[in-house]
N, C-alpha and C. Protein backbone atom coordinates (compact mmCIF):
# COMPACT_ATOMS: atom_id res chain seq x y z
N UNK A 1 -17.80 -29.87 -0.30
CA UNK A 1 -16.68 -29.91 -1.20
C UNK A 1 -16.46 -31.35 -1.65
N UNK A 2 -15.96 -31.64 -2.87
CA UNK A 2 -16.23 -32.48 -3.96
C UNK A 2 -14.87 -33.49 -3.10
N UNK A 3 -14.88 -35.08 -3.02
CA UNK A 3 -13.53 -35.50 -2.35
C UNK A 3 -12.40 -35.30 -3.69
N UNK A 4 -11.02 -35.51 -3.03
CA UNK A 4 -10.31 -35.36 -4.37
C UNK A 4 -9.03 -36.77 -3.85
N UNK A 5 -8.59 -37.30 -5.07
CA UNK A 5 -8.49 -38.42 -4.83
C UNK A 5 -6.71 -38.30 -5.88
N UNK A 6 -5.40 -38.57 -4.94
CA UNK A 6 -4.09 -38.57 -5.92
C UNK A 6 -3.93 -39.64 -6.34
N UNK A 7 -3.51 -40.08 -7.37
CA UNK A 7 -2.95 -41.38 -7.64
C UNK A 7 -1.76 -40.82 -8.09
N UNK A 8 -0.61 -41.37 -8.37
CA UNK A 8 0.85 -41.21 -8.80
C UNK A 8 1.07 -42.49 -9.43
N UNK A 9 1.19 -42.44 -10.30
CA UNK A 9 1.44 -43.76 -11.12
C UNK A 9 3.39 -43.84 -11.43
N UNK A 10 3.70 -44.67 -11.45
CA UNK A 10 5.06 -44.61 -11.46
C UNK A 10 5.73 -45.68 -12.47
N UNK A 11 7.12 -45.81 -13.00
CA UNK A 11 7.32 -47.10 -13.43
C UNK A 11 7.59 -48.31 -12.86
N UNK A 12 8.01 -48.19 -11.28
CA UNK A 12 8.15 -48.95 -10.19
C UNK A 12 6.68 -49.50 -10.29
N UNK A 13 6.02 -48.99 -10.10
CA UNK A 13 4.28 -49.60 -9.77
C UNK A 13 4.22 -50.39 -10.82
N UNK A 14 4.23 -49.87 -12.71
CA UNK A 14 4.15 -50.86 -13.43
C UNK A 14 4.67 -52.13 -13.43
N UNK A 15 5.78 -52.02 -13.09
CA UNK A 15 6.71 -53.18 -13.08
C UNK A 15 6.31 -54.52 -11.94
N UNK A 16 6.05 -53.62 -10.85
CA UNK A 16 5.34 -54.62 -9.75
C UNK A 16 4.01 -55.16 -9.97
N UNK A 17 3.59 -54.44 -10.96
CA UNK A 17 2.27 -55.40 -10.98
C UNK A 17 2.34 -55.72 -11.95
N UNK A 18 3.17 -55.59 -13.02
CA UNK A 18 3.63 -56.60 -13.99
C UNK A 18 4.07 -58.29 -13.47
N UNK A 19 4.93 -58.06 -12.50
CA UNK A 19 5.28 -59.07 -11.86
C UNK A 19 4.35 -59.87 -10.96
N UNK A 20 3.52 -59.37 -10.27
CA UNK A 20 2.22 -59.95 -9.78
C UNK A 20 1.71 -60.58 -10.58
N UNK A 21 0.95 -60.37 -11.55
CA UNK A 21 0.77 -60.68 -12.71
C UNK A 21 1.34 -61.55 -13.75
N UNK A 22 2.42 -61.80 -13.72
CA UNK A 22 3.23 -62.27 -14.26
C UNK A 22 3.13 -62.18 -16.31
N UNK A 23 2.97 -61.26 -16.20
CA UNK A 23 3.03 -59.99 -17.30
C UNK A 23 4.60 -60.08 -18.14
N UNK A 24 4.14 -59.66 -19.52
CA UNK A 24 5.27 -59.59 -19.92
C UNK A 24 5.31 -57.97 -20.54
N UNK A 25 6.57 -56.98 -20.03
CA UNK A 25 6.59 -55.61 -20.30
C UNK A 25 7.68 -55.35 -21.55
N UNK A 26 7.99 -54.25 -21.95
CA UNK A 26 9.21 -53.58 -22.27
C UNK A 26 9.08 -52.32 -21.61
N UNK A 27 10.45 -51.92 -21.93
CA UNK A 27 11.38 -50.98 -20.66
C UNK A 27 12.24 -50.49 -21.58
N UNK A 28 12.37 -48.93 -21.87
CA UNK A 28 13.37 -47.56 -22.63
C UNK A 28 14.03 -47.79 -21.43
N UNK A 29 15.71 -48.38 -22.58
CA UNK A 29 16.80 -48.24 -21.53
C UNK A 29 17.48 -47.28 -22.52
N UNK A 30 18.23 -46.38 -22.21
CA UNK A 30 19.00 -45.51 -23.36
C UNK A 30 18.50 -45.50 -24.82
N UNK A 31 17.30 -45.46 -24.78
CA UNK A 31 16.52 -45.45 -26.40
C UNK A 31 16.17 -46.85 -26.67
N UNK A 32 16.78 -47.74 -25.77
CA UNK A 32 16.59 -49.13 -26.33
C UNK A 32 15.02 -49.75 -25.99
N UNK A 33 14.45 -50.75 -26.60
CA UNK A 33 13.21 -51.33 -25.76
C UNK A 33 13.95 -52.64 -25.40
N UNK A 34 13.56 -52.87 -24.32
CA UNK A 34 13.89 -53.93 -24.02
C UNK A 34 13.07 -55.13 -23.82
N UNK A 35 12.84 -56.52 -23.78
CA UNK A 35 11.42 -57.08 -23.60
C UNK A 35 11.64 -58.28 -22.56
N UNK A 36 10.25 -58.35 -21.64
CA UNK A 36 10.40 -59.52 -21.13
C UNK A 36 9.27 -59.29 -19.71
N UNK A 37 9.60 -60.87 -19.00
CA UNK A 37 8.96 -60.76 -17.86
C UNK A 37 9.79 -60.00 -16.70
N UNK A 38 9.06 -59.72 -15.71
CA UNK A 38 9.67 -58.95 -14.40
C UNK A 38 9.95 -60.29 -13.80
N UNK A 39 10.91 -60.50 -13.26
CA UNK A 39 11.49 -61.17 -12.46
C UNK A 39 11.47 -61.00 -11.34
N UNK A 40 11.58 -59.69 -10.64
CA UNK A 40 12.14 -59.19 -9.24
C UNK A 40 12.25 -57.35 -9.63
N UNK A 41 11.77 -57.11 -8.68
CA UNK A 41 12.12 -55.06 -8.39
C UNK A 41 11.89 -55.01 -7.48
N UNK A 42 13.38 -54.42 -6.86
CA UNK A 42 13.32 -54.06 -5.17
C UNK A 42 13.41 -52.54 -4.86
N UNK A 43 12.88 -51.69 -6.10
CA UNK A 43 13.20 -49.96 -6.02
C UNK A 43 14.22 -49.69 -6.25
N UNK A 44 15.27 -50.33 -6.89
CA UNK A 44 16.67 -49.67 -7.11
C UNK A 44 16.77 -50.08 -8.25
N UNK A 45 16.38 -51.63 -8.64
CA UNK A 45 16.38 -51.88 -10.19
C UNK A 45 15.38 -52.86 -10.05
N UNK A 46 15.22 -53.69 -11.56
CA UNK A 46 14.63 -54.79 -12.37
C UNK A 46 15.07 -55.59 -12.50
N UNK A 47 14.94 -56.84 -12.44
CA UNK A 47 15.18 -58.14 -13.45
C UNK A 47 14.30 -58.66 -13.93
N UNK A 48 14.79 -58.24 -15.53
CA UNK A 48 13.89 -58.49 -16.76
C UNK A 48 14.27 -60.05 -17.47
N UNK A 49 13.37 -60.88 -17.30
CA UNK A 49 13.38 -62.45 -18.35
C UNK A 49 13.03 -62.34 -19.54
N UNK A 50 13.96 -62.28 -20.46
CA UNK A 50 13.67 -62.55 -21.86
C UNK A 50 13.00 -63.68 -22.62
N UNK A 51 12.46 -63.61 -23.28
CA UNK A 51 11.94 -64.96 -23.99
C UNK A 51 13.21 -65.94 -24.07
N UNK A 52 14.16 -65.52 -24.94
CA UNK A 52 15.31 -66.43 -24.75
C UNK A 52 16.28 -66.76 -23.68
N UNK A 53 15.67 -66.12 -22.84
CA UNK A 53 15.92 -66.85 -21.57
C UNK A 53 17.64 -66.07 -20.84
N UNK A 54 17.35 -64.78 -21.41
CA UNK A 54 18.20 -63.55 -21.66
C UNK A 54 17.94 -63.33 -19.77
N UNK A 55 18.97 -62.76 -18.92
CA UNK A 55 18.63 -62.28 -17.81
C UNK A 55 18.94 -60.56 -17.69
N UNK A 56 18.22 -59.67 -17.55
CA UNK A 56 18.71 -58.49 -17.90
C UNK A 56 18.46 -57.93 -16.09
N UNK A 57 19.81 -57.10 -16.04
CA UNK A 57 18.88 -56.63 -14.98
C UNK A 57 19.58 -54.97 -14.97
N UNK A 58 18.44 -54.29 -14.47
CA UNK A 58 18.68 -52.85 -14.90
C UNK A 58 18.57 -51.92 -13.97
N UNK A 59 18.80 -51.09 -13.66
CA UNK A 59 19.07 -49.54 -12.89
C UNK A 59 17.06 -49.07 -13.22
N UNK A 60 16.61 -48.62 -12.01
CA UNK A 60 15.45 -48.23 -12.01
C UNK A 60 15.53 -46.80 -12.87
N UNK A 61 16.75 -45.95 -12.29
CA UNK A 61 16.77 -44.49 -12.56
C UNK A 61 17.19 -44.93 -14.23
N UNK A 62 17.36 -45.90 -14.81
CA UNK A 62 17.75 -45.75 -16.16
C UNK A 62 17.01 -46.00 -16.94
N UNK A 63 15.30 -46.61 -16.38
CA UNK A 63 14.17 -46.86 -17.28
C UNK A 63 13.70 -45.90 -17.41
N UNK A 64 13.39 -45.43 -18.93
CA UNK A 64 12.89 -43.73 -19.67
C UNK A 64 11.20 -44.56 -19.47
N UNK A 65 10.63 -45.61 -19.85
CA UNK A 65 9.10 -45.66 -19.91
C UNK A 65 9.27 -47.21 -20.12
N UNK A 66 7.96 -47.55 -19.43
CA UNK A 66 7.68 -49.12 -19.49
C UNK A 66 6.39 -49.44 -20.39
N UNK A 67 5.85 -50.32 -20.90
CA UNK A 67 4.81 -50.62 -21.98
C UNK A 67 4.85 -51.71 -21.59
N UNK A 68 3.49 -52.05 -21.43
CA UNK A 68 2.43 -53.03 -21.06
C UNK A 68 1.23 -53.60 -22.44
N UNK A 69 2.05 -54.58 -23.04
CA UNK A 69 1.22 -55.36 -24.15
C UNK A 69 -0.45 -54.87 -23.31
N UNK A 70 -0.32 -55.91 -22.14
CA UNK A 70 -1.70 -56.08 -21.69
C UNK A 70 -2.13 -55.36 -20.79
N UNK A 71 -2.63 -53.80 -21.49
CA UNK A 71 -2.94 -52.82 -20.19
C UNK A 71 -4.36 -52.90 -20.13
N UNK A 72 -4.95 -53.89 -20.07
CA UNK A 72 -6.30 -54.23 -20.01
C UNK A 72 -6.08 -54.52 -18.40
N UNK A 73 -5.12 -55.48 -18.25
CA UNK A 73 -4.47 -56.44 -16.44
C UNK A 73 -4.91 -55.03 -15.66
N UNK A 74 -4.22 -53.76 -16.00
CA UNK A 74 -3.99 -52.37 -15.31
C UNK A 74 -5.19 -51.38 -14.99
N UNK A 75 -6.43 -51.84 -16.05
CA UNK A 75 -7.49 -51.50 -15.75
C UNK A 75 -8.34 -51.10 -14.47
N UNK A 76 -8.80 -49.89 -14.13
CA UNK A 76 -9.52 -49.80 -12.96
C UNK A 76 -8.60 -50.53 -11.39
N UNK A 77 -7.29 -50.54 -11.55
CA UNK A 77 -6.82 -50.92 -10.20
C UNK A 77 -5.93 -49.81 -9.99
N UNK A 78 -5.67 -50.17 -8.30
CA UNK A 78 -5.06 -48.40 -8.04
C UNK A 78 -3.81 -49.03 -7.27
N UNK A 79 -2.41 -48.03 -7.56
CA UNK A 79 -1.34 -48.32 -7.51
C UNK A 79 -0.87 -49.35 -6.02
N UNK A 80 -2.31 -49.26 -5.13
CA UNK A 80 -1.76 -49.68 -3.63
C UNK A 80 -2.49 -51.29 -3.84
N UNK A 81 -2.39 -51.74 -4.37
CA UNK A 81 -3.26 -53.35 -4.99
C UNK A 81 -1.85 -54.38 -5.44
């Protein structure tokens, strides 16, 4: 039998390896995009750095989807990295 292999991809995961990375994301907050670097995510929320130097920080359960300019970084790595 063939192995079978889960991954669960999450927006928590993006965000953390956004921040590893030191990546810059946006984040659907109530329809909004929001933009910037990850600062910090401890599983409950974000802190997002704006270019202008904006400090946002947000409710995990309130991010609808995150986007990654550079999902090339995301390539071939698996959520436990």
């Amino acid at each position: 039998m063939a192995g079978f292999a889960a991954v669960v991809y999450t927006i928590g995961t993006a965000l953390r390896r956004a921040q590893d990375e030191d990546m810059a994301v946006e984040i659907l907050v109530a329809g909004e995009w929001m933009a910037g670097r990850v600062s910090a995510t401890d599983g409950q929320g974000v802190m997002l750095l704006g270019a202008n130097g904006e400090l946002s920080i947000v409710r995990l359960a309130g991010v609808d989807a995150v986007r990654v300019p550079d999902a090339a970084a995301f390539a071939g790595r698996s959520p436990d990295e």
